[in-house]
Every structure is written in structure tokens, then in C-alpha cells.
PDB file of N, CA and C in Angstrom:
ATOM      1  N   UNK A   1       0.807  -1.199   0.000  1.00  0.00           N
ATOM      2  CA  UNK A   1       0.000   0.000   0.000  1.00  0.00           C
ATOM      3  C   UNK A   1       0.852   1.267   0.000  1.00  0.00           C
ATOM      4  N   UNK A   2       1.854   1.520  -1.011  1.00  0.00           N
ATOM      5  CA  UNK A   2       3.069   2.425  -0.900  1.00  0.00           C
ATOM      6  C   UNK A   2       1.965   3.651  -1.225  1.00  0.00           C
ATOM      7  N   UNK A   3       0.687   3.477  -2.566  1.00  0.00           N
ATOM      8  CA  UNK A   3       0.055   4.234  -2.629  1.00  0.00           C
ATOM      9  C   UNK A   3      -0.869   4.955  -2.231  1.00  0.00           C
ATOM     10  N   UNK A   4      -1.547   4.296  -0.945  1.00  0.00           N
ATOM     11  CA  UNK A   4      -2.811   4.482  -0.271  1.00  0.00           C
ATOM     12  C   UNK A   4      -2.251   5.978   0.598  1.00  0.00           C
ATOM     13  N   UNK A   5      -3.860   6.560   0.757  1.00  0.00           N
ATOM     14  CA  UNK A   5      -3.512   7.619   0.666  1.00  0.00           C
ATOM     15  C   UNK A   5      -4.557   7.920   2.440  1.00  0.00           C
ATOM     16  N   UNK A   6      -3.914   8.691   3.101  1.00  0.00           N
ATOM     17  CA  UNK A   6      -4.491   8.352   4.686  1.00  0.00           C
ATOM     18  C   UNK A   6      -5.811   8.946   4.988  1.00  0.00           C
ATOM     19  N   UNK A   7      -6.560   8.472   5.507  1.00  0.00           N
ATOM     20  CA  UNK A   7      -8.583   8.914   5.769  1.00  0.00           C
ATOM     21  C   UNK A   7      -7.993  10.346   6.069  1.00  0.00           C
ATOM     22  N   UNK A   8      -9.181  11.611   5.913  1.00  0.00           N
ATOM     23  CA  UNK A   8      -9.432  12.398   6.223  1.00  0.00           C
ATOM     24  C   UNK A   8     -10.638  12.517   7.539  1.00  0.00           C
ATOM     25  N   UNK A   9     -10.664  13.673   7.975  1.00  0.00           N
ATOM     26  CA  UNK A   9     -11.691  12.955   9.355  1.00  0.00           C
ATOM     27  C   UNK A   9     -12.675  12.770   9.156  1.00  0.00           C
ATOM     28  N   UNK A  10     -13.405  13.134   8.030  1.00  0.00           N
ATOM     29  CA  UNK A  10     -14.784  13.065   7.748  1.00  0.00           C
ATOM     30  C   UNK A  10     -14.871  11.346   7.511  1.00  0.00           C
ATOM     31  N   UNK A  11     -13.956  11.223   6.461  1.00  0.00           N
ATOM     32  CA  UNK A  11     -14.351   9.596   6.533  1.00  0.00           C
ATOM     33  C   UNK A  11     -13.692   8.707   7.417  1.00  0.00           C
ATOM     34  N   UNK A  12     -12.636   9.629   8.384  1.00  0.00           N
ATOM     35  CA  UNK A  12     -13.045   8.616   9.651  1.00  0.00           C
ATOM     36  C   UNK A  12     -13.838   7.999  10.463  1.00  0.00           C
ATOM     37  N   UNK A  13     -14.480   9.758  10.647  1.00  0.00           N
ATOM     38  CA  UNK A  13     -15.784  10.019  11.341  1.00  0.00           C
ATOM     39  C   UNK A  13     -17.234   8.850  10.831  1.00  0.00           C
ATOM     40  N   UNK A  14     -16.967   8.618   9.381  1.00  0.00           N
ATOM     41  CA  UNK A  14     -17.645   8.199   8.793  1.00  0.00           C
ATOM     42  C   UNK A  14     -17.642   6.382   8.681  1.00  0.00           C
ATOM     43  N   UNK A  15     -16.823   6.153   8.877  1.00  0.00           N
ATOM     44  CA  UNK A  15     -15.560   5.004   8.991  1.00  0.00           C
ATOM     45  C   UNK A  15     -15.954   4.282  10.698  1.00  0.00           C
ATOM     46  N   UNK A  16     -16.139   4.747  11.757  1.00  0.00           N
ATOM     47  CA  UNK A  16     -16.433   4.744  12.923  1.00  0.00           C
ATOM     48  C   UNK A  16     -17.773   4.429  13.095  1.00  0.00           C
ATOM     49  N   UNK A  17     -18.534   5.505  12.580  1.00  0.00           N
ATOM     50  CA  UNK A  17     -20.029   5.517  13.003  1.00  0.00           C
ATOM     51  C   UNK A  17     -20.838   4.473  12.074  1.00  0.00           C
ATOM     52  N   UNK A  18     -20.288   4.152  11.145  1.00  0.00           N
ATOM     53  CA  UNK A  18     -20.607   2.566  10.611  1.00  0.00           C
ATOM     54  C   UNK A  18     -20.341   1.194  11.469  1.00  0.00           C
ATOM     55  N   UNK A  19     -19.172   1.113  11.434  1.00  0.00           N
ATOM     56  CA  UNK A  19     -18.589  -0.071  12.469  1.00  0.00           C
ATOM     57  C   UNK A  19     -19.036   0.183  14.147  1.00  0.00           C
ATOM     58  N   UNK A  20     -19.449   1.032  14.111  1.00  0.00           N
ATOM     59  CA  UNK A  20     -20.045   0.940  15.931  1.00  0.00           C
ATOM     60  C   UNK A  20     -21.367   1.131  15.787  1.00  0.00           C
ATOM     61  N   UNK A  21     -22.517   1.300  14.848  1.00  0.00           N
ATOM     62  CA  UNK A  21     -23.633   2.453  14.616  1.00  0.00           C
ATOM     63  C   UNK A  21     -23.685   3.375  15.405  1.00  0.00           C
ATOM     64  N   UNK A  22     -23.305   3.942  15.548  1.00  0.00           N
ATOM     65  CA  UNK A  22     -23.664   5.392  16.356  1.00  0.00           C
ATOM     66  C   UNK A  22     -23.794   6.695  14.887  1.00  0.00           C
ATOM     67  N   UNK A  23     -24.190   7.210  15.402  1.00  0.00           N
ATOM     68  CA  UNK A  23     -24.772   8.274  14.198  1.00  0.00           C
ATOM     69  C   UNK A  23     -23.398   9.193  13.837  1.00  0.00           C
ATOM     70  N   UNK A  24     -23.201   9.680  12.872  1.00  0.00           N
ATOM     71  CA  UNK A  24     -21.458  10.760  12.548  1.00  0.00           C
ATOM     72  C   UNK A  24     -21.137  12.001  13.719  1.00  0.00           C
ATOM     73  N   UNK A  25     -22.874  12.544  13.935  1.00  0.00           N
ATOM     74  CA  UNK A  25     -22.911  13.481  14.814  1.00  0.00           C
ATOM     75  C   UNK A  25     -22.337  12.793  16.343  1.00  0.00           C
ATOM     76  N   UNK A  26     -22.895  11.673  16.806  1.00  0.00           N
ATOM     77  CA  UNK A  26     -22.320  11.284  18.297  1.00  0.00           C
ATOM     78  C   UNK A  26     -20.530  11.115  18.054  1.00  0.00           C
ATOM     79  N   UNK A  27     -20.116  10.272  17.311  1.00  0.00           N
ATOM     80  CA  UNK A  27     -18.794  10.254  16.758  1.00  0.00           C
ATOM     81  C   UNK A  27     -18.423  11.542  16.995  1.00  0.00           C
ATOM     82  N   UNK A  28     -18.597  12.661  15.865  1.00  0.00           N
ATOM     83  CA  UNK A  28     -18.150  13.664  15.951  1.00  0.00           C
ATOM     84  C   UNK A  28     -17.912  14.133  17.912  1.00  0.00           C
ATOM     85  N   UNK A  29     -18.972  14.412  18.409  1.00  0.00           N
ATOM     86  CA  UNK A  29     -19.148  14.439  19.517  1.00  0.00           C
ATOM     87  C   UNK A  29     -18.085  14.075  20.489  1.00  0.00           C
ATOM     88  N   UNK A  30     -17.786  12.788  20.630  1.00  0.00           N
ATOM     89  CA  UNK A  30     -16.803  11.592  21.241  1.00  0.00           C
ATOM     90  C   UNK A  30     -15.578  12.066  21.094  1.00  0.00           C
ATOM     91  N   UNK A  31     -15.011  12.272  19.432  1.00  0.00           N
ATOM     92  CA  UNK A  31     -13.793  12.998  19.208  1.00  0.00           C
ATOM     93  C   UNK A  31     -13.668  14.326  19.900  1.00  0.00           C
ATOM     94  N   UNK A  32     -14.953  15.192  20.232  1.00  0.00           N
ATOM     95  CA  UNK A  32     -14.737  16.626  20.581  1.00  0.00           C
ATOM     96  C   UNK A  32     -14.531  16.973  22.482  1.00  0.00           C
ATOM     97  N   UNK A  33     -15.301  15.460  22.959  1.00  0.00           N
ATOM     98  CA  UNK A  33     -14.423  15.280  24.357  1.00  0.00           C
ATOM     99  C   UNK A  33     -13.595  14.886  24.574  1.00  0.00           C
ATOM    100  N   UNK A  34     -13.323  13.741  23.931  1.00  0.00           N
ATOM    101  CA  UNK A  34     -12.100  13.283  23.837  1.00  0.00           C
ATOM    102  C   UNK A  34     -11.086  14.608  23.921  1.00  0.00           C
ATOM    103  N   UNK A  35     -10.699  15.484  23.002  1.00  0.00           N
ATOM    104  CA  UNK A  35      -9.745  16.872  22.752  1.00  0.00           C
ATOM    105  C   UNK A  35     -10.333  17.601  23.864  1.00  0.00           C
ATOM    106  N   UNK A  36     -11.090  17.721  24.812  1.00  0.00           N
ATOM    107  CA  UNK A  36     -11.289  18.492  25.408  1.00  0.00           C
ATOM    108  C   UNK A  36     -10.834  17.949  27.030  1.00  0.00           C
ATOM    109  N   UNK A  37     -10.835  16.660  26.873  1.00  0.00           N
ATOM    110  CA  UNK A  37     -10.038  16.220  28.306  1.00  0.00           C
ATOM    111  C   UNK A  37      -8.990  16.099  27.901  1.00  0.00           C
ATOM    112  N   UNK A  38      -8.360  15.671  27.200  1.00  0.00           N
ATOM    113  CA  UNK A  38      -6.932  16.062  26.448  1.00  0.00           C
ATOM    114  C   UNK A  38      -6.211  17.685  26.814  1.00  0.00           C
ATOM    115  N   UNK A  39      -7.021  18.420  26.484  1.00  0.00           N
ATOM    116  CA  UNK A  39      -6.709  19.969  26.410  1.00  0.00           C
ATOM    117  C   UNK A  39      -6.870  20.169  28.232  1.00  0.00           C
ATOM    118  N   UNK A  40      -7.400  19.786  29.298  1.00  0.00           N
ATOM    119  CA  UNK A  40      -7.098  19.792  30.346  1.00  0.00           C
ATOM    120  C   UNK A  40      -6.290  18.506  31.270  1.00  0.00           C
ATOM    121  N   UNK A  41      -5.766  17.998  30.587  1.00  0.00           N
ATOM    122  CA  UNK A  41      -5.112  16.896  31.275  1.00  0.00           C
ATOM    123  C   UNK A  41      -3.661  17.688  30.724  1.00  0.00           C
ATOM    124  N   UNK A  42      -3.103  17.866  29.196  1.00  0.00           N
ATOM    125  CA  UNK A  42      -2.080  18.571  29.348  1.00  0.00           C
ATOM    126  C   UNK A  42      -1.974  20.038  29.449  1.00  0.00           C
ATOM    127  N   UNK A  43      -2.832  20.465  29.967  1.00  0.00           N
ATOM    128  CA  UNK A  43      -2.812  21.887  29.826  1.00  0.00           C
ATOM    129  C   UNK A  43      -1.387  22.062  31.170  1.00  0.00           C
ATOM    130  N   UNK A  44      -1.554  23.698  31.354  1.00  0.00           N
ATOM    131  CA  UNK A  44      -0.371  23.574  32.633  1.00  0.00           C
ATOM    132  C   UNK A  44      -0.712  23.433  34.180  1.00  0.00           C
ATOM    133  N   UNK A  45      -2.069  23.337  34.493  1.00  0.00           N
ATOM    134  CA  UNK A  45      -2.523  22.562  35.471  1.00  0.00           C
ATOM    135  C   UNK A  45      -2.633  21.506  35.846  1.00  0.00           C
ATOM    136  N   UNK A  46      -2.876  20.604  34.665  1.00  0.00           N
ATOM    137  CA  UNK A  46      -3.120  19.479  34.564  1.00  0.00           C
ATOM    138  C   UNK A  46      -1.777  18.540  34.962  1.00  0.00           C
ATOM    139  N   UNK A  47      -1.912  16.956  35.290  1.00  0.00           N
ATOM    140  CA  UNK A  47      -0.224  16.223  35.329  1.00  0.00           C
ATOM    141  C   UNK A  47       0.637  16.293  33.878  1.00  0.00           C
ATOM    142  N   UNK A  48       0.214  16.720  33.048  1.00  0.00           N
ATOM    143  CA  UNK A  48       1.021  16.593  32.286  1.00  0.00           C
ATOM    144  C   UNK A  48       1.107  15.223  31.299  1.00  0.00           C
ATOM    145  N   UNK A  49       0.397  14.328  31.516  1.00  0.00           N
ATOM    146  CA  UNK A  49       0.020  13.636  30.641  1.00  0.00           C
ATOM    147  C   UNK A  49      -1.349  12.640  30.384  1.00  0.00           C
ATOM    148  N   UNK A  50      -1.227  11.945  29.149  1.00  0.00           N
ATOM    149  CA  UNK A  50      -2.839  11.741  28.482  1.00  0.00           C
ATOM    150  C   UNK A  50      -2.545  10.775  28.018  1.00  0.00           C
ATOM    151  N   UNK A  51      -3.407   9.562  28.399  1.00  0.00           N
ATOM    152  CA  UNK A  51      -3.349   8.245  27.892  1.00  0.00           C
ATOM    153  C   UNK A  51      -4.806   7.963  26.714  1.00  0.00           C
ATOM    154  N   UNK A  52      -4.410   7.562  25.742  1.00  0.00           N
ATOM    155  CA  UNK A  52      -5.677   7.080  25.266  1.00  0.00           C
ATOM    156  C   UNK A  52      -5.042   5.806  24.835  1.00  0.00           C
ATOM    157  N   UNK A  53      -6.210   4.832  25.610  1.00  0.00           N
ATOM    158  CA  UNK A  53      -6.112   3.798  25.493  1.00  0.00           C
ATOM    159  C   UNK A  53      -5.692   2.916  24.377  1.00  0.00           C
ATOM    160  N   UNK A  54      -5.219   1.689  24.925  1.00  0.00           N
ATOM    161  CA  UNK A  54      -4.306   0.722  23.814  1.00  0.00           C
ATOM    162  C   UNK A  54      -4.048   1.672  22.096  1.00  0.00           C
ATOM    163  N   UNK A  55      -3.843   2.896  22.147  1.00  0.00           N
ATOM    164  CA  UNK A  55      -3.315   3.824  21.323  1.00  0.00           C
ATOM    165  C   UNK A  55      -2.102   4.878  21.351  1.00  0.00           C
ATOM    166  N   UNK A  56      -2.219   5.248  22.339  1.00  0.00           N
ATOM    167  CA  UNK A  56      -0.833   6.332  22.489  1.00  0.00           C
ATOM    168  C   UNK A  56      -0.923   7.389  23.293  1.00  0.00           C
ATOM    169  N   UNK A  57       0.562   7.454  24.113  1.00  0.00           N
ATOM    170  CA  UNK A  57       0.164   7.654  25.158  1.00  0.00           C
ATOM    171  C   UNK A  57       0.810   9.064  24.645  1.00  0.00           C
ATOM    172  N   UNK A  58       0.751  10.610  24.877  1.00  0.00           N
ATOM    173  CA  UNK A  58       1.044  11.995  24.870  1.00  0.00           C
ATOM    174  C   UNK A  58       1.404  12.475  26.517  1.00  0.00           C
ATOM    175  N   UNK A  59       2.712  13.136  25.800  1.00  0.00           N
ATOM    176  CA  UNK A  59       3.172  14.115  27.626  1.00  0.00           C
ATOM    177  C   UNK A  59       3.790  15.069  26.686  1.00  0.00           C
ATOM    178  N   UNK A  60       3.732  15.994  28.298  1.00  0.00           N
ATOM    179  CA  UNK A  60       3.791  17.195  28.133  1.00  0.00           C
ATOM    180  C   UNK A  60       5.808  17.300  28.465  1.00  0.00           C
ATOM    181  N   UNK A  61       6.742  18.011  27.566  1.00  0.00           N
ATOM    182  CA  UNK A  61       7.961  18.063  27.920  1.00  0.00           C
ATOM    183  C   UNK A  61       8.484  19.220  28.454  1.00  0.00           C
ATOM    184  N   UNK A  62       8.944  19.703  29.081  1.00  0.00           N
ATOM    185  CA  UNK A  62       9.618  20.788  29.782  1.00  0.00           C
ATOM    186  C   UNK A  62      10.817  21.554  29.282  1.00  0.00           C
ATOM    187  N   UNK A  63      11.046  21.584  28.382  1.00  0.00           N
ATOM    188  CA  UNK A  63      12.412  22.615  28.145  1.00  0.00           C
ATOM    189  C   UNK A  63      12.826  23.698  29.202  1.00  0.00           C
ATOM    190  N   UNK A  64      14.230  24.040  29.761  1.00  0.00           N
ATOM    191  CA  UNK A  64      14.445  25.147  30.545  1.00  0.00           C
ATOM    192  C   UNK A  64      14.615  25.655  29.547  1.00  0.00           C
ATOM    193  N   UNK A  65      14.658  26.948  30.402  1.00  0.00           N
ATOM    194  CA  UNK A  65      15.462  28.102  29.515  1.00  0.00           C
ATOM    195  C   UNK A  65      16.782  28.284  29.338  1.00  0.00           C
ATOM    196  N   UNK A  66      17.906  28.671  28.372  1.00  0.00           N
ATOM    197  CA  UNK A  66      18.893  28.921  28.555  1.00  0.00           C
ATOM    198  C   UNK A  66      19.526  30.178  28.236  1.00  0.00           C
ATOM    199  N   UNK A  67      20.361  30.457  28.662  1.00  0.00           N
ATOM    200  CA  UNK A  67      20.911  31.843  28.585  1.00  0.00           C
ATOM    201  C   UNK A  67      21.962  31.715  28.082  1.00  0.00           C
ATOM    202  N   UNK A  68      22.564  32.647  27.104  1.00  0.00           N
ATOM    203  CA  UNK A  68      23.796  32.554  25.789  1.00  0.00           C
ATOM    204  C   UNK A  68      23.956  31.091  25.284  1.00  0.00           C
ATOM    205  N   UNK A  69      23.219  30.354  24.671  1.00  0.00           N
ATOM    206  CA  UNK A  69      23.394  29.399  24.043  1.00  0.00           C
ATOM    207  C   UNK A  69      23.921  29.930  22.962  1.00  0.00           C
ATOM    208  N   UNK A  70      24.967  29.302  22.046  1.00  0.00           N
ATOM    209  CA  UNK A  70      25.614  28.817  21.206  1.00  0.00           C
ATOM    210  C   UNK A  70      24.948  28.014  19.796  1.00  0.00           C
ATOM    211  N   UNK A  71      25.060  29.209  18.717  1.00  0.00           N
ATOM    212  CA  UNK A  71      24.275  28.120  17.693  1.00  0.00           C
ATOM    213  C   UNK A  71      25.285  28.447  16.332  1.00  0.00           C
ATOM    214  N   UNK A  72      25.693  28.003  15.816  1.00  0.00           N
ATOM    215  CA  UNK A  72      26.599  27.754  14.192  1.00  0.00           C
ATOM    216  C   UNK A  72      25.750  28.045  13.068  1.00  0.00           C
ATOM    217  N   UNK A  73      25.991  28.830  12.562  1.00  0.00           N
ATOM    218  CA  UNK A  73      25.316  28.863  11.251  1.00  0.00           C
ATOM    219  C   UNK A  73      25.965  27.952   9.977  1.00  0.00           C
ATOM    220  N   UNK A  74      25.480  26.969   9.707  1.00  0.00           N
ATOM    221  CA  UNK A  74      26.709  26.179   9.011  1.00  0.00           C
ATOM    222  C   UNK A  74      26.955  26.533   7.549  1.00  0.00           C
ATOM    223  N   UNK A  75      25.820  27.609   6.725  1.00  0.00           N
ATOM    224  CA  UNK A  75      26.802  28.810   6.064  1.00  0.00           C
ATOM    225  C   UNK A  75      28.053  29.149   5.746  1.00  0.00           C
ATOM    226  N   UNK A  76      27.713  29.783   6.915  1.00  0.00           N
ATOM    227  CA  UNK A  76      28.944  30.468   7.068  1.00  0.00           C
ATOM    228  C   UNK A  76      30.215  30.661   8.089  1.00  0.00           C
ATOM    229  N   UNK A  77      29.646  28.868   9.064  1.00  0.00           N
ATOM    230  CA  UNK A  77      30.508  28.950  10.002  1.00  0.00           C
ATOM    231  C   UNK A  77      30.382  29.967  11.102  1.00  0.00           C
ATOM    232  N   UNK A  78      29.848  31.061  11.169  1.00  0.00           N
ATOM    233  CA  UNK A  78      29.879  32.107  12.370  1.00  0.00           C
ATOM    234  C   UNK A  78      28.624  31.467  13.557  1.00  0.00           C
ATOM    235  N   UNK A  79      29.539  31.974  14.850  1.00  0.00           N
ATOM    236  CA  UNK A  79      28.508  31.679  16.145  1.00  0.00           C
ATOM    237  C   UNK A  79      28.183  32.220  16.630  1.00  0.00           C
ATOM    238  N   UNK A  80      26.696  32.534  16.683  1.00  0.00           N
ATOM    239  CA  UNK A  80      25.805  33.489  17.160  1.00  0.00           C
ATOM    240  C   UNK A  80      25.216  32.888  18.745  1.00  0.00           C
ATOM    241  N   UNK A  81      25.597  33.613  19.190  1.00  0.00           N
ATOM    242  CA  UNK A  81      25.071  33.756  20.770  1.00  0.00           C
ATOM    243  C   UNK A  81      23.589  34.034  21.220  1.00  0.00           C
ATOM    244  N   UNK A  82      22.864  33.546  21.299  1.00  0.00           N
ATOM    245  CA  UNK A  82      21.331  33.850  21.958  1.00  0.00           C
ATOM    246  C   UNK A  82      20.613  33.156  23.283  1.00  0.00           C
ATOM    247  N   UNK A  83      20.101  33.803  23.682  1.00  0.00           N
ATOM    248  CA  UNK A  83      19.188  33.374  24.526  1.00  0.00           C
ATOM    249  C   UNK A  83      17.593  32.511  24.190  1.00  0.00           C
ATOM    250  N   UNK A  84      17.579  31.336  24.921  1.00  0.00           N
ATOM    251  CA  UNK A  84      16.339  30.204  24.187  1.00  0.00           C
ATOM    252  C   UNK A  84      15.761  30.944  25.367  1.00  0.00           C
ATOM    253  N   UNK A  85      14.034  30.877  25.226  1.00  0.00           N
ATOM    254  CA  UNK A  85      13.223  30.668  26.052  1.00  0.00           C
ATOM    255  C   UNK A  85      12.765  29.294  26.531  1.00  0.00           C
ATOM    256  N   UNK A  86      12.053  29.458  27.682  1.00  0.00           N
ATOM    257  CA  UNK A  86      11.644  27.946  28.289  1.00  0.00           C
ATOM    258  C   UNK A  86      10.233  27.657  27.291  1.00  0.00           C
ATOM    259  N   UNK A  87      10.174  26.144  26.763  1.00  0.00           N
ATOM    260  CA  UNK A  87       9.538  26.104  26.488  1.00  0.00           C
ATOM    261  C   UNK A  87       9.155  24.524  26.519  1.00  0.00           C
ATOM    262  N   UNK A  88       7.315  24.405  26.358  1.00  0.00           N
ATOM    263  CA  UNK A  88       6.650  22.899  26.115  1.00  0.00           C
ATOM    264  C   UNK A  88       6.205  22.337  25.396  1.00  0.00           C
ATOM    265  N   UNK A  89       6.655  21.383  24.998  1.00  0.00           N
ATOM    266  CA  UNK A  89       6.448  20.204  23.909  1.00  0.00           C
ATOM    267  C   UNK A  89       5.977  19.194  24.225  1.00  0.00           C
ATOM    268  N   UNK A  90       5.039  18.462  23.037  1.00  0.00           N
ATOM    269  CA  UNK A  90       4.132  17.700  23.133  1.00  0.00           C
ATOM    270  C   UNK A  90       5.088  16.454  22.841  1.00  0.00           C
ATOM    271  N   UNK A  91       5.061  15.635  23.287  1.00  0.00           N
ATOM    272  CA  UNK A  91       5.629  13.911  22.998  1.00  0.00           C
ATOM    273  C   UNK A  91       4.546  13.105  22.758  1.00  0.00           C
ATOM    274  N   UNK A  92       4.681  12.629  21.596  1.00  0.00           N
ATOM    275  CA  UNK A  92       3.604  10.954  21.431  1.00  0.00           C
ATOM    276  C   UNK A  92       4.269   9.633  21.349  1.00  0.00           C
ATOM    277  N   UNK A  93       4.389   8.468  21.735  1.00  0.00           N
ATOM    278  CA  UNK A  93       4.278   7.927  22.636  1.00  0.00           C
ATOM    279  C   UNK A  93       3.143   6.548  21.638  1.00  0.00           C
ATOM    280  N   UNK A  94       3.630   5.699  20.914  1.00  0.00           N
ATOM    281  CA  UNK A  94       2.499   4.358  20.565  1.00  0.00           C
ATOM    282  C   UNK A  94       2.738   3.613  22.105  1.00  0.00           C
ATOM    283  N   UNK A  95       1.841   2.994  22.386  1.00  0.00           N
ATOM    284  CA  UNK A  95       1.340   1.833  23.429  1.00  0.00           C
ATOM    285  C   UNK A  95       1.791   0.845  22.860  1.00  0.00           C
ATOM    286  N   UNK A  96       2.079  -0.647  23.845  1.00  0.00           N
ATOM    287  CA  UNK A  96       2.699  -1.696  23.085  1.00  0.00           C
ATOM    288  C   UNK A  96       1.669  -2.490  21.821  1.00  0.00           C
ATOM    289  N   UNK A  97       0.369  -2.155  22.177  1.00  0.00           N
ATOM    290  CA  UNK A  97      -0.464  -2.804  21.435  1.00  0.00           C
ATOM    291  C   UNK A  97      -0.435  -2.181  20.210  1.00  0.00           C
ATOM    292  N   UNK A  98      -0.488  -0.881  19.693  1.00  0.00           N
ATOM    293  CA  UNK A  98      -0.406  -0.225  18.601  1.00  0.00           C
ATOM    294  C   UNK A  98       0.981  -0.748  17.687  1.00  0.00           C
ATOM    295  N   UNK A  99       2.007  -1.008  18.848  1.00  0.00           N
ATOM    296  CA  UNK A  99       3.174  -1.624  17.797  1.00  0.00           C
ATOM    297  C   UNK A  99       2.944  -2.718  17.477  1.00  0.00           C
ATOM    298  N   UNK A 100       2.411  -3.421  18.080  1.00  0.00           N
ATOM    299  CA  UNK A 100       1.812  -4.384  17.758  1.00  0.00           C
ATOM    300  C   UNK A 100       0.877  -4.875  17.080  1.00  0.00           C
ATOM    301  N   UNK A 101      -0.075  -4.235  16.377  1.00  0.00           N
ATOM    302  CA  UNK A 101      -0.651  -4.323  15.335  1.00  0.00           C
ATOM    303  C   UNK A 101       0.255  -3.550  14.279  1.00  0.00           C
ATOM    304  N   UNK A 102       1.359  -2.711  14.348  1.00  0.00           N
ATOM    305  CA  UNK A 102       2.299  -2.631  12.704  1.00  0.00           C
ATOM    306  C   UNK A 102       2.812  -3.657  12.834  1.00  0.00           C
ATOM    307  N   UNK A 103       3.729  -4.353  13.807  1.00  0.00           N
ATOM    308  CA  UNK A 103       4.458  -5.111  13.619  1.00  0.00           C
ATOM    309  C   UNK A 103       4.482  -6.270  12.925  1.00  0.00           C
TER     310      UNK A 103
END
């Protein structure tokens, strides 16, 4: 399947609410709590991470900040000195079962 080309959400959405009957609208629905306990589980109150089941697990990463970091322009060889801000990144994370169905 080098050619197959990946669902869009509608015919996920569409794709779902066949194989379970539930109507596109409840689907739709399901996906929109789903992102919404998501959006408070990693938010910055939240622990910092989100399991969805036998699928993949998402955390939240922590970058410090650093002060005069060092970066190369490989150009031109010159090293420019800057300051990074602190910042958070999302990590995903397959569950063993998900490798397990590519595998």
C-alpha cells in the first residue's frame, strides 16, 4: 500500500459511526471530548500527561530556559550567541499494542 492515501476525518468520522452504529454526529461528539479532556489533562494545570487507550500515550515536555546558548550557522561557520526561552512540547508515545498491530 506504498500508494494508499491516509482517511481524512470526515471519513473517519464516517468510517467509525458505521462499524459501531452510532450516528457521525455522536462520533463527531466523542472525538470533541475526547480533545477536550486532552486539552485539560495537558494543559499547565493538569499532570502533564494523556493516555488514550491501547493507542498512544502523549506528555507534556519541559524545556528550561537557557541563557547565551551557542548556535553555528553552518553557512557560514559564524557563532551566534542567543538566549532560548523555556519552552513545552508535546511527545507521542504508541502503546505496546499499537506496535503491535504494525508489527
Amino acid at each position: 500500500m506504498p500508494n494508499a492515501k491516509r482517511m481524512t476525518k470526515s471519513q473517519l468520522v464516517t468510517e467509525i459511526a458505521e462499524k459501531t452504529e452510532l450516528t457521525r454526529k455522536q462520533v463527531s461528539a466523542v472525538f470533541e471530548a475526547l480533545r477536550e479532556v486532552a486539552k485539560v489533562q495537558l494543559g499547565k494545570r493538569g499532570p502533564g500527561e494523556f493516555v488514550v487507550p491501547d493507542m498512544v500515550k502523549l506528555k507534556v515536555r519541559v524545556r528550561k530556559a537557557e541563557k547565551g546558548k551557542k548556535f553555528r550557522n553552518p553557512a557560514t561557520g559564524e557563532i551566534i550567541v542567543k538566549d532560548v526561552p523555556a519552552s513545552r512540547r508535546l511527545v507521542a508515545r504508541p502503546v505496546k499494542k499499537l506496535k503491535d498491530l504494525v508489527a
